[in-house]
C-alpha atoms as a PDB file:
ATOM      1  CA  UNK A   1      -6.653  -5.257  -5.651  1.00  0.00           C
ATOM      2  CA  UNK A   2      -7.832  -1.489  -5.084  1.00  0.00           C
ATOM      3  CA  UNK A   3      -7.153  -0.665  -8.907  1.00  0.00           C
ATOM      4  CA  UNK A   4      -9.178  -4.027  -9.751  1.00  0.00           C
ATOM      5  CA  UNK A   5     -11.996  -3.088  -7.517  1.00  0.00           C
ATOM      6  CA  UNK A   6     -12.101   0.464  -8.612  1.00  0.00           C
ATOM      7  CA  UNK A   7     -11.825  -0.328 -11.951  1.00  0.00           C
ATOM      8  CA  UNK A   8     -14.920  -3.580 -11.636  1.00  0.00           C
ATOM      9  CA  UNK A   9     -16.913  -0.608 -10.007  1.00  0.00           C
ATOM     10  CA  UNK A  10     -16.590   1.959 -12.332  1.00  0.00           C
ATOM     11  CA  UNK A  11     -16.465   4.858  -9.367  1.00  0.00           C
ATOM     12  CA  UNK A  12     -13.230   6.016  -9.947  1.00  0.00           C
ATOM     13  CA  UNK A  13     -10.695   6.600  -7.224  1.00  0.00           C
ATOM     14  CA  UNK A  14     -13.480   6.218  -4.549  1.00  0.00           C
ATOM     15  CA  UNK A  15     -12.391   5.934  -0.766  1.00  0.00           C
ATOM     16  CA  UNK A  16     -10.442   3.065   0.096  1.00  0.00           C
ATOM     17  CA  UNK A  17      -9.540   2.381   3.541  1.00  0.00           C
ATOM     18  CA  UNK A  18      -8.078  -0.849   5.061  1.00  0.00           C
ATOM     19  CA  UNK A  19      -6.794  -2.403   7.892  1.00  0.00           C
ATOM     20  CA  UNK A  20      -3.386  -2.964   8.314  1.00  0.00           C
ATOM     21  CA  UNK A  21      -2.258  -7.061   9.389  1.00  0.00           C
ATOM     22  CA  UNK A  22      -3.093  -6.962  12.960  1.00  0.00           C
ATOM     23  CA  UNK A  23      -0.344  -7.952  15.707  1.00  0.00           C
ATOM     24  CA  UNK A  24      -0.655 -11.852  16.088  1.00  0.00           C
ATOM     25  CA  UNK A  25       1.401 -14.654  17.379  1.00  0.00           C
ATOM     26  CA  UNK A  26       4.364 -14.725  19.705  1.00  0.00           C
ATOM     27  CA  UNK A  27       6.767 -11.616  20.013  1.00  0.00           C
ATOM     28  CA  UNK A  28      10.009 -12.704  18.751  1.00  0.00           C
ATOM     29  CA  UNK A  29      13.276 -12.326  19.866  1.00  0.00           C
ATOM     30  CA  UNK A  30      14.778 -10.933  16.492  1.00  0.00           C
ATOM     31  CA  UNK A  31      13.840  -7.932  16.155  1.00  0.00           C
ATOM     32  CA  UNK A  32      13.401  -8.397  11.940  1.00  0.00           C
ATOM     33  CA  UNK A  33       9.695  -9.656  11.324  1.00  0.00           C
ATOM     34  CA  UNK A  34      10.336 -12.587   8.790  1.00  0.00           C
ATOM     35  CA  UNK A  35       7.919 -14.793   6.773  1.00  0.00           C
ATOM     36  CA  UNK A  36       4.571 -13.660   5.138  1.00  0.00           C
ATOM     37  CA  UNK A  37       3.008 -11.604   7.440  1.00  0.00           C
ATOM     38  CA  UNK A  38       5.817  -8.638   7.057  1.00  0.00           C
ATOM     39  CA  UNK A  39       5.631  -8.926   3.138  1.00  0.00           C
ATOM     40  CA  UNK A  40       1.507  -8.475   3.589  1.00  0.00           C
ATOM     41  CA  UNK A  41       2.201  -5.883   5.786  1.00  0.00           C
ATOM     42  CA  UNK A  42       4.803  -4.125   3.555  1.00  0.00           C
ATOM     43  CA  UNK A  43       2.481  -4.315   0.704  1.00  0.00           C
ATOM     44  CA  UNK A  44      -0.564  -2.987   2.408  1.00  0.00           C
ATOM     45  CA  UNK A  45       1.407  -0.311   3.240  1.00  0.00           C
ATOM     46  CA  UNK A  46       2.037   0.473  -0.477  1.00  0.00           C
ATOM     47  CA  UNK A  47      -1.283   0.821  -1.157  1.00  0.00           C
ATOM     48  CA  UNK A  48      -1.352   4.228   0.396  1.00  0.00           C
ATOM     49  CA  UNK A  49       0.619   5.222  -3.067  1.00  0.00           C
ATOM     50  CA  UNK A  50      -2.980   5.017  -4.594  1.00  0.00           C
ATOM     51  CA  UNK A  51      -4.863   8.306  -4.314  1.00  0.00           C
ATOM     52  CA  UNK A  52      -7.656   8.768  -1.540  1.00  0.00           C
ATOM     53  CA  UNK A  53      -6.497   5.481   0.227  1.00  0.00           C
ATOM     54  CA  UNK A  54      -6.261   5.232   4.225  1.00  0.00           C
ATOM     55  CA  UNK A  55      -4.210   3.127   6.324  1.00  0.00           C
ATOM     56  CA  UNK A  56      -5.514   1.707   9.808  1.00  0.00           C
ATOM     57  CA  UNK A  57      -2.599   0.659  11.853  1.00  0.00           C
ATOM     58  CA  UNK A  58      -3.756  -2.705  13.804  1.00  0.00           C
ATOM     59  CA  UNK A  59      -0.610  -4.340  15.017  1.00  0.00           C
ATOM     60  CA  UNK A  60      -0.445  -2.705  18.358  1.00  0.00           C
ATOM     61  CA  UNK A  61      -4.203  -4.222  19.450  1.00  0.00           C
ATOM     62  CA  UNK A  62      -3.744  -8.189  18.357  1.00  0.00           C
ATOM     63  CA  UNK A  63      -3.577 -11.221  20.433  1.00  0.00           C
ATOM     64  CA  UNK A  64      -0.794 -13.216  20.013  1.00  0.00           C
ATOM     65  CA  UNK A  65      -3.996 -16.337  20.543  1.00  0.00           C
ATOM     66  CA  UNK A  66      -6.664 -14.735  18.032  1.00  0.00           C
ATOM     67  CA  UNK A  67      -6.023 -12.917  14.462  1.00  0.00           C
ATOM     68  CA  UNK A  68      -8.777 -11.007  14.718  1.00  0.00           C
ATOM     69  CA  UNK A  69      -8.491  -8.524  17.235  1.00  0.00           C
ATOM     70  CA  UNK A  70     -11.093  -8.086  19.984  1.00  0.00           C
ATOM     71  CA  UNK A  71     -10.838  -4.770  19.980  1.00  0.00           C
ATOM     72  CA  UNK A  72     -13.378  -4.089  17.007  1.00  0.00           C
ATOM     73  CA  UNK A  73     -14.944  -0.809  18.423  1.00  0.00           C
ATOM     74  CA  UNK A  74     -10.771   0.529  18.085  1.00  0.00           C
ATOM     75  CA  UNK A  75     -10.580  -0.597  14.705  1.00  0.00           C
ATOM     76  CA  UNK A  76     -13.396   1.056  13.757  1.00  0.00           C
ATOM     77  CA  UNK A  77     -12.552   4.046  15.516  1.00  0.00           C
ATOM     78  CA  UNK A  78      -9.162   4.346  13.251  1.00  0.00           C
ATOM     79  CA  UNK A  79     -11.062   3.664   9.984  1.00  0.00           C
ATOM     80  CA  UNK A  80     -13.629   6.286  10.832  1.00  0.00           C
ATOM     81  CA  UNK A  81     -10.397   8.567  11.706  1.00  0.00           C
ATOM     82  CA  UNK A  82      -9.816   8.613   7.937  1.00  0.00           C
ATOM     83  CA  UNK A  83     -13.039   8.868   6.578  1.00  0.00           C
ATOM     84  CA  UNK A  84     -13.769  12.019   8.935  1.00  0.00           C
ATOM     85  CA  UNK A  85     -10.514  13.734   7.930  1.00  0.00           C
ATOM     86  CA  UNK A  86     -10.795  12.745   4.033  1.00  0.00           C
ATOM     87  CA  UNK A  87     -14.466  12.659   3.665  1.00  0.00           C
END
């Protein structure tokens, strides 16, 4: 998806950061994380391979109730962690 979007763009290897899957649903008693949600997280992960990319680790902030983590203004603070340190 990066390479596609850098490529649509025309940039070049512009800044990409992203947020990684945040924590949601039950905690589980097996400590393996099975199903979709660890592949997606696995292959966010390998988009820091890709040159000037950033990683914003989320899963410590979810609600096992809501996806989206109510914690925006930390989110943001984690992306903008990257961007001041790269940028």
């Amino acid at each position: 998806m990066i390479r596609g979007w850098r490529s649509a763009w025309g940039q070049g290897d512009f800044p990409f950061y992203f947020v990684h899957l945040a924590g949601f649903c039950a905690r589980q008693r097996d400590p393996v994380e099975r199903g979709s949600r660890a592949k997606l997280r696995e292959a966010q992960l390998k988009g820091m391979a890709l040159p000037n990319t950033g990683l914003a680790v989320a899963t410590d902030i979810g609600d096992a109730a809501d996806i989206h983590p109510r914690n925006k203004q930390e989110v943001g603070r984690r992306l903008s962690l990257w961007a001041l340190a790269k940028d």
